[in-house]
N, C-alpha and C. Protein backbone atom coordinates (compact mmCIF):
# COMPACT_ATOMS: atom_id res chain seq x y z
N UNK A 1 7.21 -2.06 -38.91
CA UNK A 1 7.72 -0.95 -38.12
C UNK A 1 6.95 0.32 -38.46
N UNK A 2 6.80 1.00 -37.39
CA UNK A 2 5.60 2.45 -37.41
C UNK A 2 7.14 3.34 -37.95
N UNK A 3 6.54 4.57 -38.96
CA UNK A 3 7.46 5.76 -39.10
C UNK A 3 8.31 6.30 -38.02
N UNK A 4 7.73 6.44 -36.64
CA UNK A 4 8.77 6.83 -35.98
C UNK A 4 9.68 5.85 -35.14
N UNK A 5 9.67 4.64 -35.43
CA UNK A 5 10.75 3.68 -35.36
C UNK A 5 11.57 4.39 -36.38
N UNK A 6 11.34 4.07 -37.71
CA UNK A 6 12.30 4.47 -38.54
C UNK A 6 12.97 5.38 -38.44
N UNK A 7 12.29 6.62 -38.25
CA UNK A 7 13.05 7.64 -38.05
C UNK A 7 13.82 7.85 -37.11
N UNK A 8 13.73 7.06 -35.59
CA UNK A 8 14.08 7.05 -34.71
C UNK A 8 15.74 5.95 -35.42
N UNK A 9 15.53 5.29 -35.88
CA UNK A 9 16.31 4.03 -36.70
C UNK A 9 17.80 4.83 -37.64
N UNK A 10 16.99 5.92 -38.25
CA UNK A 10 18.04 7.06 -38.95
C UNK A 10 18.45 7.85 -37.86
N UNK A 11 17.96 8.26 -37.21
CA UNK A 11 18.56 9.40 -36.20
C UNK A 11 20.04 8.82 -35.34
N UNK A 12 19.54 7.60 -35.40
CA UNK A 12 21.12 6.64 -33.96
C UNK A 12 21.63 6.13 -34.96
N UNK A 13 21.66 5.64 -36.54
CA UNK A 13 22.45 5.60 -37.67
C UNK A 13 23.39 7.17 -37.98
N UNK A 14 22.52 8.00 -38.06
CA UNK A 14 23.17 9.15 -38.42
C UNK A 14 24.28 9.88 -37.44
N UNK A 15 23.66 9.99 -36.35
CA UNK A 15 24.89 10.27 -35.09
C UNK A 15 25.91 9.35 -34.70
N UNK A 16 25.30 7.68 -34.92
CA UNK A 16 26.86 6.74 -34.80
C UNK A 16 28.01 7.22 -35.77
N UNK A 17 27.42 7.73 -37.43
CA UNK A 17 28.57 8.40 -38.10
C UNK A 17 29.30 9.36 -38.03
N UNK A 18 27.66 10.35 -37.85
CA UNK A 18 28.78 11.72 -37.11
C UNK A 18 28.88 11.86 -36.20
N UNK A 19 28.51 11.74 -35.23
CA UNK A 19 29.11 12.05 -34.01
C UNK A 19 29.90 11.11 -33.20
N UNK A 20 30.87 10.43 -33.90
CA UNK A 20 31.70 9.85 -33.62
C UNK A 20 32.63 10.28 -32.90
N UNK A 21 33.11 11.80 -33.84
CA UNK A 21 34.57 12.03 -33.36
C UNK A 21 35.59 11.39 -33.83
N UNK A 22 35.24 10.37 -34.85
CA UNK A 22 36.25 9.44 -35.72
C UNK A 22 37.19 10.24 -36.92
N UNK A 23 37.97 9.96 -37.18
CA UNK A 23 38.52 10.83 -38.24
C UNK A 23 38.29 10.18 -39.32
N UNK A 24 38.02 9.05 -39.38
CA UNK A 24 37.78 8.01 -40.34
C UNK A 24 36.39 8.08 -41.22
N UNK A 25 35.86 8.26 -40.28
CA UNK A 25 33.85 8.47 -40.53
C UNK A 25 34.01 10.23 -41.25
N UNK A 26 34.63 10.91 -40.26
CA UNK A 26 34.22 12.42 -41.09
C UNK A 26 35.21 12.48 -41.88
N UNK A 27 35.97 11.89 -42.51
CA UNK A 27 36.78 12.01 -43.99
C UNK A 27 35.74 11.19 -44.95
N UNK A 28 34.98 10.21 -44.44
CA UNK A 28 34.36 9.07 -45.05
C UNK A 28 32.81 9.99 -45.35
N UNK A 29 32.29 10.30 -44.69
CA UNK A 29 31.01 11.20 -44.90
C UNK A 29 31.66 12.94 -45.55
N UNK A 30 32.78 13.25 -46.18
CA UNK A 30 32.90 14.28 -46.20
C UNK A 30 32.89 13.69 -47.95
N UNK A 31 33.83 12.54 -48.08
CA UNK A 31 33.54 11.95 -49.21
C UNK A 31 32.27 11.61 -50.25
N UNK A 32 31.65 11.46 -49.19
CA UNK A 32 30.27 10.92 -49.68
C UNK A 32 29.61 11.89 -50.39
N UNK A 33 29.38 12.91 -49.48
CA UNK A 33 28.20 14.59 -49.55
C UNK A 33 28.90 14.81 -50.71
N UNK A 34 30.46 14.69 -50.97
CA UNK A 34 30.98 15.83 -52.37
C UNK A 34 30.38 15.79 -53.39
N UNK A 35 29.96 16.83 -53.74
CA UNK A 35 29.18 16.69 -55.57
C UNK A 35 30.38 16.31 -55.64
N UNK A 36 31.94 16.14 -55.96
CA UNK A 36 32.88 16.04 -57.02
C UNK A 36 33.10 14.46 -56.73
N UNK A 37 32.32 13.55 -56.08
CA UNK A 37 32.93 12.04 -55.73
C UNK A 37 31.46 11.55 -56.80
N UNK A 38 30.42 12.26 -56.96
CA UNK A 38 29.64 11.62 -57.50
C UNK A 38 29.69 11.66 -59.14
N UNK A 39 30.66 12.45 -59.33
CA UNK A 39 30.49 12.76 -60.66
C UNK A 39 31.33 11.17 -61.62
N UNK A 40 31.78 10.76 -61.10
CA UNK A 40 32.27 9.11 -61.95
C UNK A 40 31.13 8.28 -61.87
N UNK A 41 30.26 8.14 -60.95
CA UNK A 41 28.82 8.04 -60.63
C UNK A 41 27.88 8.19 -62.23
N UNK A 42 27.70 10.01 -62.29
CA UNK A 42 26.95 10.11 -63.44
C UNK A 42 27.42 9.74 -64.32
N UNK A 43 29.16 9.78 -64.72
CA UNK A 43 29.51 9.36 -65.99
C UNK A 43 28.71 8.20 -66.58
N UNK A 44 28.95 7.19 -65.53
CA UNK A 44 29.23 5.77 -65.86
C UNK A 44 27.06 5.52 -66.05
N UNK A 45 26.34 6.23 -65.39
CA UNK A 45 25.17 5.91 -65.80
C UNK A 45 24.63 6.72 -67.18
N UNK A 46 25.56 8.08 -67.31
CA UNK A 46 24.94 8.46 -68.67
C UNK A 46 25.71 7.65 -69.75
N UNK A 47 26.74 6.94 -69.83
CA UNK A 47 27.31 5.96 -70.59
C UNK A 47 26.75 4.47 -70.71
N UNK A 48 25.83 4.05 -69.76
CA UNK A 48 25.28 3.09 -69.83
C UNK A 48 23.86 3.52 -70.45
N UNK A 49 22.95 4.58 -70.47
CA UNK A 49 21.90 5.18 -71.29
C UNK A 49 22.18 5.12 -72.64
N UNK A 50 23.15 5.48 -72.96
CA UNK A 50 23.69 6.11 -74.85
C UNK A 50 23.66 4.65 -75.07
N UNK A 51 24.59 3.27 -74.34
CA UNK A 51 24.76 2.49 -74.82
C UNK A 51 23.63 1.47 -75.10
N UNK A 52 22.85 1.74 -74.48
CA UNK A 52 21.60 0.79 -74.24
C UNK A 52 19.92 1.38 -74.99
N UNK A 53 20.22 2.34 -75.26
CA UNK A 53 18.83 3.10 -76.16
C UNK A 53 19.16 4.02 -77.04
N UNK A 54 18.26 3.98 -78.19
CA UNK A 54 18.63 4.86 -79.20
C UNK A 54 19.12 6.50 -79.12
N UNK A 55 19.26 7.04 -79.65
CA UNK A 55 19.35 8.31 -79.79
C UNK A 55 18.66 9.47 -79.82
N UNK A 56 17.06 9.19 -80.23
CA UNK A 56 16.03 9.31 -79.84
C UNK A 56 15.99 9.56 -78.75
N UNK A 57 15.53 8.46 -78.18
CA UNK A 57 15.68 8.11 -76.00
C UNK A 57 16.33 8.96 -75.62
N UNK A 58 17.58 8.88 -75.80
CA UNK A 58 19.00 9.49 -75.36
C UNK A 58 18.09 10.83 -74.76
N UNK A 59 18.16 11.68 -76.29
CA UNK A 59 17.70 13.18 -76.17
C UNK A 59 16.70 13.14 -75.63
N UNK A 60 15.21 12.45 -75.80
CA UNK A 60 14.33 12.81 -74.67
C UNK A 60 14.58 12.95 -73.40
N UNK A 61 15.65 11.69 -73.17
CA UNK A 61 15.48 11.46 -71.32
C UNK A 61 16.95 13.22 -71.22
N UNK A 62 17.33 13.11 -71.90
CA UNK A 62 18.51 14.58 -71.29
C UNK A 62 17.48 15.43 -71.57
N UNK A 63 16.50 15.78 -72.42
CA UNK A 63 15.81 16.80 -72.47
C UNK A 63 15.18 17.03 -70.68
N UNK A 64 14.02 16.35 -70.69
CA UNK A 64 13.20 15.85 -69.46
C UNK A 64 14.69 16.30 -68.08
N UNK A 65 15.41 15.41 -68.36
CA UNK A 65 16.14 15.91 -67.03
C UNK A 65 16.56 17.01 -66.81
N UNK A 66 17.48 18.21 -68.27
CA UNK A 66 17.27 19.14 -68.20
C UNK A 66 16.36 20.25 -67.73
N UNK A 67 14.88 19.79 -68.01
CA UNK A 67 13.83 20.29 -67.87
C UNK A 67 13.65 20.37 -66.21
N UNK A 68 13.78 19.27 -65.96
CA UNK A 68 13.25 18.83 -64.15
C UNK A 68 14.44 19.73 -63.32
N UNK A 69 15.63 19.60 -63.31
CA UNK A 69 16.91 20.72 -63.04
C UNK A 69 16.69 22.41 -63.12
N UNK A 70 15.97 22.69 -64.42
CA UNK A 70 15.90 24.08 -64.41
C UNK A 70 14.45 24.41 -63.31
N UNK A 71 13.38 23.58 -63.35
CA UNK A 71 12.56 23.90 -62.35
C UNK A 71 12.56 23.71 -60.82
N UNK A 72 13.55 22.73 -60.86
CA UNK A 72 14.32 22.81 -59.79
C UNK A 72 14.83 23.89 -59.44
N UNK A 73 15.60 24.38 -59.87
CA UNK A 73 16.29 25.80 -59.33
C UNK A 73 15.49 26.90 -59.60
N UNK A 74 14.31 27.17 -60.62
CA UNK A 74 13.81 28.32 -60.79
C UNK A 74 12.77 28.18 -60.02
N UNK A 75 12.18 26.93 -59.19
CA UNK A 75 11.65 27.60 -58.15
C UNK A 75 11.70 27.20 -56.88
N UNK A 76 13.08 27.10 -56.83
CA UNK A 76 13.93 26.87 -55.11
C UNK A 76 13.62 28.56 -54.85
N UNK A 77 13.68 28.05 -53.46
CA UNK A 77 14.01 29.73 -52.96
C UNK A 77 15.40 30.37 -53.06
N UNK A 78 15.63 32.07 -53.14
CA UNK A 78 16.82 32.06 -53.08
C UNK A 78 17.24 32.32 -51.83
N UNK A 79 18.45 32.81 -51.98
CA UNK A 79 18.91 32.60 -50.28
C UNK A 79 18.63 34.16 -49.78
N UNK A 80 18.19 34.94 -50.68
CA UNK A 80 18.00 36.28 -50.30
C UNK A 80 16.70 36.34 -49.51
N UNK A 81 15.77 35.52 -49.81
CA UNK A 81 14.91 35.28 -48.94
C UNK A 81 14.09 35.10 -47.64
């Protein structure tokens, strides 16, 4: 399949959800987007990290992600922009 199949493929995926008009779908996609539904999400993968690599590891990989997060935001645009 060429890219704009695909994309064409997401676009009639994405409007069958939202633009339904379903109450079901936009409680169900309102779920999804929440940072606060994903957060049992991170628990359960930063609990499977600690359990599975040293302590060492541990701190590098939180360092590194720390790291990737702050450049993330320090050089997003702001909204004053």
């Amino acid at each position: 399949m060429a890219l704009e199949d695909w994309i064409g493929l997401d676009q009639r995926l994405l409007l069958l959800l939202n633009g339904s008009n379903s109450l079901f779908f936009d409680h169900l996609m309102n779920g999804i987007t929440s940072t606060v539904a994903w957060i049992p999400v991170a628990v359960v993968l930063f609990y499977v990290l600690v359990k599975n690599n040293s302590m060492r590891e541990v701190g590098l990989i939180v360092l590194f992600l720390a790291l990737s997060i702050f450049c993330l935001l320090y050089t997003s645009p702001s909204p004053r922009d």
